[in-house]
Protein backbone atom coordinates (compact mmCIF):
# COMPACT_ATOMS: atom_id res chain seq x y z
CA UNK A 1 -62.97 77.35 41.06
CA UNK A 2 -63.34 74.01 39.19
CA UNK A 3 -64.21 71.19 41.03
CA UNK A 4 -60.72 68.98 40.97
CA UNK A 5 -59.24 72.80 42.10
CA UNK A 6 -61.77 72.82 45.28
CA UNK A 7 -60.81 69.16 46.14
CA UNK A 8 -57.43 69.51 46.27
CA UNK A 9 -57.85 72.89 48.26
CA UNK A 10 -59.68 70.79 50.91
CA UNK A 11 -57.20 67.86 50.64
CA UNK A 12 -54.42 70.44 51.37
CA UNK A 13 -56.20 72.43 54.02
CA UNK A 14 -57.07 69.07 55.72
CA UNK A 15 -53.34 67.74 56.15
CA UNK A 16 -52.50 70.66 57.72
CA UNK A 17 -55.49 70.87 60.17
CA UNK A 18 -56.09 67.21 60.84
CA UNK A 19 -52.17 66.92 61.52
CA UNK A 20 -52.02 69.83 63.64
CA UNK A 21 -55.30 70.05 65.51
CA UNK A 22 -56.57 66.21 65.36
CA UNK A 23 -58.86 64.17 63.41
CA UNK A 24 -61.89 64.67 66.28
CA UNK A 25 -61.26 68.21 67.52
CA UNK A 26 -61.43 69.02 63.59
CA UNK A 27 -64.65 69.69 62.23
CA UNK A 28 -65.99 69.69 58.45
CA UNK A 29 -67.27 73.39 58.97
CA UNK A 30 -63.28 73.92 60.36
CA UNK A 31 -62.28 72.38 57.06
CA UNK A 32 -64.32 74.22 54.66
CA UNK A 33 -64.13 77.50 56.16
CA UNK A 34 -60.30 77.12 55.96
CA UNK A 35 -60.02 75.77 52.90
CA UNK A 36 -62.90 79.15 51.58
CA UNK A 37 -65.01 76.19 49.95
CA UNK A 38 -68.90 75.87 50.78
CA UNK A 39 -69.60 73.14 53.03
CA UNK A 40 -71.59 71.45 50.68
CA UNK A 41 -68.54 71.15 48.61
CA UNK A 42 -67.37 69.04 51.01
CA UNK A 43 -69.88 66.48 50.54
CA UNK A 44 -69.53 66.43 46.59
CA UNK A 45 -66.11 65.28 46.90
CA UNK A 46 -65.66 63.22 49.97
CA UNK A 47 -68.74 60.67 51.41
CA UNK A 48 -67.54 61.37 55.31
CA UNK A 49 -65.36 62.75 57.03
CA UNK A 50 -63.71 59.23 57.78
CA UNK A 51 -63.39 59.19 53.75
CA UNK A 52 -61.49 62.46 54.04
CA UNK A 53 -59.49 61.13 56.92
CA UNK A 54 -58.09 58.00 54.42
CA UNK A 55 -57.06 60.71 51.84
CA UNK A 56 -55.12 62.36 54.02
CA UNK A 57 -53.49 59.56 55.54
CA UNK A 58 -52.94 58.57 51.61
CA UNK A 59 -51.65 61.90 51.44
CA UNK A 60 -49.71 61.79 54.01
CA UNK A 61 -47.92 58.66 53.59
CA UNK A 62 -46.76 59.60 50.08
CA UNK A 63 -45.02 62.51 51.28
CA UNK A 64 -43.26 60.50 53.87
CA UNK A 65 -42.06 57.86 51.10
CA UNK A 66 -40.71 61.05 49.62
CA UNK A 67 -38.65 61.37 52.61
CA UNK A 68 -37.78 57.88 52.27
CA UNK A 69 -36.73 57.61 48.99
CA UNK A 70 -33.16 57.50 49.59
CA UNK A 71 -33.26 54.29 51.41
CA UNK A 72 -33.64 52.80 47.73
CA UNK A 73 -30.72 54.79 46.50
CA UNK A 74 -28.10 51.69 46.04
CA UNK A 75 -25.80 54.23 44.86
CA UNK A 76 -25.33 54.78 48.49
CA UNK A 77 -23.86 52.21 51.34
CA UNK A 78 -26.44 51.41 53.57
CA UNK A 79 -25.34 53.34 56.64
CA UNK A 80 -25.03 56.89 54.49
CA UNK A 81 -28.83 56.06 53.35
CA UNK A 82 -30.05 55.24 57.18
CA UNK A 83 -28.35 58.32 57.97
CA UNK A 84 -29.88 60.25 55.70
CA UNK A 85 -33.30 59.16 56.08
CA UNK A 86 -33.00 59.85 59.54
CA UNK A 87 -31.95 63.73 58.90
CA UNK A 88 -34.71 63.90 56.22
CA UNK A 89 -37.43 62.71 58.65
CA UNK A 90 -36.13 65.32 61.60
CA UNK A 91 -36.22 67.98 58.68
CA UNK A 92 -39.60 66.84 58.03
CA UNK A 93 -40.49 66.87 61.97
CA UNK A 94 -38.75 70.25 61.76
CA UNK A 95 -40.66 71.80 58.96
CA UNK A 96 -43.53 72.56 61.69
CA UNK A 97 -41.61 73.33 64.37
CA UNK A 98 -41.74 69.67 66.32
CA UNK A 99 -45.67 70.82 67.26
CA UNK A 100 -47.60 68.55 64.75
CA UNK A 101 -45.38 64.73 65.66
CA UNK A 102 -46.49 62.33 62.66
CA UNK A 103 -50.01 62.01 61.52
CA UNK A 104 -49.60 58.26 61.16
CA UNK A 105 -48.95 58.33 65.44
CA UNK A 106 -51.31 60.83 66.21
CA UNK A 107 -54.38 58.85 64.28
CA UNK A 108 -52.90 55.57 65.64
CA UNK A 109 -53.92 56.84 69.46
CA UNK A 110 -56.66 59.10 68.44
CA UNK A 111 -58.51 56.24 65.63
CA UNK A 112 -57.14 52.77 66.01
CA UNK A 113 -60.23 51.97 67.77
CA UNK A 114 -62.84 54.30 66.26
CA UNK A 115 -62.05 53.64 62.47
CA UNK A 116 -61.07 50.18 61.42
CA UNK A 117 -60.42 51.43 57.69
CA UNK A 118 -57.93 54.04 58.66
CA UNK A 119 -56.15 51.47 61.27
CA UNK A 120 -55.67 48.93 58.51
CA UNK A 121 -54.40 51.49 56.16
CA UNK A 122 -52.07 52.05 59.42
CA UNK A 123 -50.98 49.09 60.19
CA UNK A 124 -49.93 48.21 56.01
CA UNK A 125 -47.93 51.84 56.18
CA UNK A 126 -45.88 50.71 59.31
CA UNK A 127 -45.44 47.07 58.15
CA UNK A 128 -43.91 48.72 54.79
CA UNK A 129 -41.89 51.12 56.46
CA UNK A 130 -40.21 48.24 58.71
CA UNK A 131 -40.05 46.07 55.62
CA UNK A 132 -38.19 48.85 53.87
CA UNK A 133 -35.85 49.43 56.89
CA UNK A 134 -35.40 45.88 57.03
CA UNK A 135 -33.85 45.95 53.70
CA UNK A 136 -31.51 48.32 54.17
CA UNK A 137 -30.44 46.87 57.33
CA UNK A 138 -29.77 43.57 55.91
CA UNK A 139 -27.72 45.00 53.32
CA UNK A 140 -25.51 46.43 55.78
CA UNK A 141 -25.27 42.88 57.45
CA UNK A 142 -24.28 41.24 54.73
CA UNK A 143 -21.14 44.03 53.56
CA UNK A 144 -20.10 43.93 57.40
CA UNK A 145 -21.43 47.76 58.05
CA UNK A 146 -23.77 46.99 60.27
CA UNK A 147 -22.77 44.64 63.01
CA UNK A 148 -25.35 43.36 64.69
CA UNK A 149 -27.01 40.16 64.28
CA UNK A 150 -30.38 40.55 65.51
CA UNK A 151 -32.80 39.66 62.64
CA UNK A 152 -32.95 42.74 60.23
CA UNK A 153 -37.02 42.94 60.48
CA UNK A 154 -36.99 42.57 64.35
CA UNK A 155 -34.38 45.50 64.42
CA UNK A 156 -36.46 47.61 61.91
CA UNK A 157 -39.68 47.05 64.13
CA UNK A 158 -37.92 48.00 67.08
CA UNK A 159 -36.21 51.39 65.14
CA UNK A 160 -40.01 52.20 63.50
CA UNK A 161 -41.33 51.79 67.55
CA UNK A 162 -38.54 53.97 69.14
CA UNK A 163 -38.96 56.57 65.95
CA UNK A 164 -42.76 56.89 67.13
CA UNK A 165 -41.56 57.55 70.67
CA UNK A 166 -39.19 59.84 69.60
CA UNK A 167 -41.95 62.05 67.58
CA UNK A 168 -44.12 61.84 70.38
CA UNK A 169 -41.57 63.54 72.81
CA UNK A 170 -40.26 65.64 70.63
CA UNK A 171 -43.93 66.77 70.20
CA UNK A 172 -44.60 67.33 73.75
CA UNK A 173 -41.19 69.16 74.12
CA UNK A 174 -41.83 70.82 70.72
CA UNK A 175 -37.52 69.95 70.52
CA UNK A 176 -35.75 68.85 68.10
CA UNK A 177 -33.65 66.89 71.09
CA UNK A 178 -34.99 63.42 70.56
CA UNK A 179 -34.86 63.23 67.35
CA UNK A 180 -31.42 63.78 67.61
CA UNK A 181 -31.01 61.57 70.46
CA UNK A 182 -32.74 58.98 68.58
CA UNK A 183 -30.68 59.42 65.09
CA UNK A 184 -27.60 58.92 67.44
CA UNK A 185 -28.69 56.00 69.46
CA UNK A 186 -29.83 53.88 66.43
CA UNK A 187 -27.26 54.88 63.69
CA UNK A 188 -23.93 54.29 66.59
CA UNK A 189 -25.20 51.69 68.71
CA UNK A 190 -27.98 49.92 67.70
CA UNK A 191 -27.31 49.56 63.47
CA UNK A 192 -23.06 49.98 64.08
C-alpha cells in the first residue's frame, strides 16, 4: 500500500471511530488495527494522536460545509435554503442512525479543556457556521421572508446552540424526533 493510500485509510478509519466511540476511549492501536496499517505507520504520518484528532476535525468540518453548501445557493430564497440545510444536516445525523451526534459537539465536551489546538479550531468552525447562517438570515430580513427583527448573528448563535442540543438528544434517544422538532421550531417560529 503506498504511503498517501495508508494515510488516508487511517484518516477514514479515524472519523468513523473517533466520531462514534470518542477521541479518549479511542486508542492508536484501535486505529491501526482497524484501519489493517502497522502501528508504526501511524507515527510516519501523524506526530500524535492530538495531530490526528485536528485532521479529523478538518475532515470533518469539510464534509459538513458539504452539507451546507446550499445556504450559498442564491438561486434559492432564503427560507427554501434554511430549509434545506436543515433536512441535509438530519440526513447527515441520519446516515448513522442518530448514535454518533456531531463530532464538532462531542470533542467540544470531551476536549475543550484538554486540547487548546482542537478547541480553537472549534470555536473558528462554529463562529463560521453562525456567520454563514447569519447571512442567510439577513437576506430573508431584508425581502420580508423572515420576520423577525432580532439581529441576524444573535439569531444564528442561538439556532447553531439549539442545533447542538438537538444532536445531543437526538443522540441519547438515538431519534430522529428532535431534529425534527428542531427544523420545525426554528424554520415556523423562530426565522418566519
Amino acid at each position: 500500500m503506498a504511503k498517501a493510500n495508508v494515510k488516508e485509510q487511517i484518516l477514514t478509519t479515524s472519523v468513523t471511530l473517533l466520531h462514534s466511540k470518542g477521541f479518549n476511549a479511542t486508542s492508536v492501536q484501535d486505529i491501526t488495527d482497524a484501519a489493517g496499517v502497522p502501528k508504526g505507520s501511524f507515527y510516519n504520518h501523524f506526530t500524535s494522536k492530538e495531530a490526528l484528532g485536528m485532521e479529523v476535525l478538518q475532515r470533518y468540518l469539510a464534509a459538513v460545509a458539504d452539507l451546507g453548501a446550499v445556504l450559498h445557493d442564491r438561486a434559492l430564497p432564503p427560507q427554501a435554503r434554511l430549509r434545506q440545510y436543515f433536512d441535509n444536516m438530519i440526513a447527515g445525523n441520519a446516515a448513522n442512525d442518530f448514535h454518533s451526534g456531531c463530532l464538532l459537539g462531542n470533542f467540544s465536551t470531551e476536549l475543550s479543556n484538554q486540547i487548546p489546538a482542537i478547541r480553537s479550531a472549534m470555536q473558528h468552525a462554529f463562529a463560521a457556521g453562525a456567520e454563514t447562517l447569519a447571512e442567510v438570515i439577513a437576506e430573508g430580513q431584508q425581502d420580508g421572508s423572515i420576520g423577525n427583527k432580532m439581529p441576524a448573528a444573535e439569531l444564528a448563535a442561538f439556532i447553531n446552540d439549539a442545533w447542538q442540543g438537538a444532536v445531543l438528544h437526538a443522540k441519547a434517544e438515538q431519534s430522529r424526533t428532535p431534529l425534527d422538532r428542531f427544523a420545525r421550531m426554528v424554520l415556523s417560529n423562530i426565522l418566519s
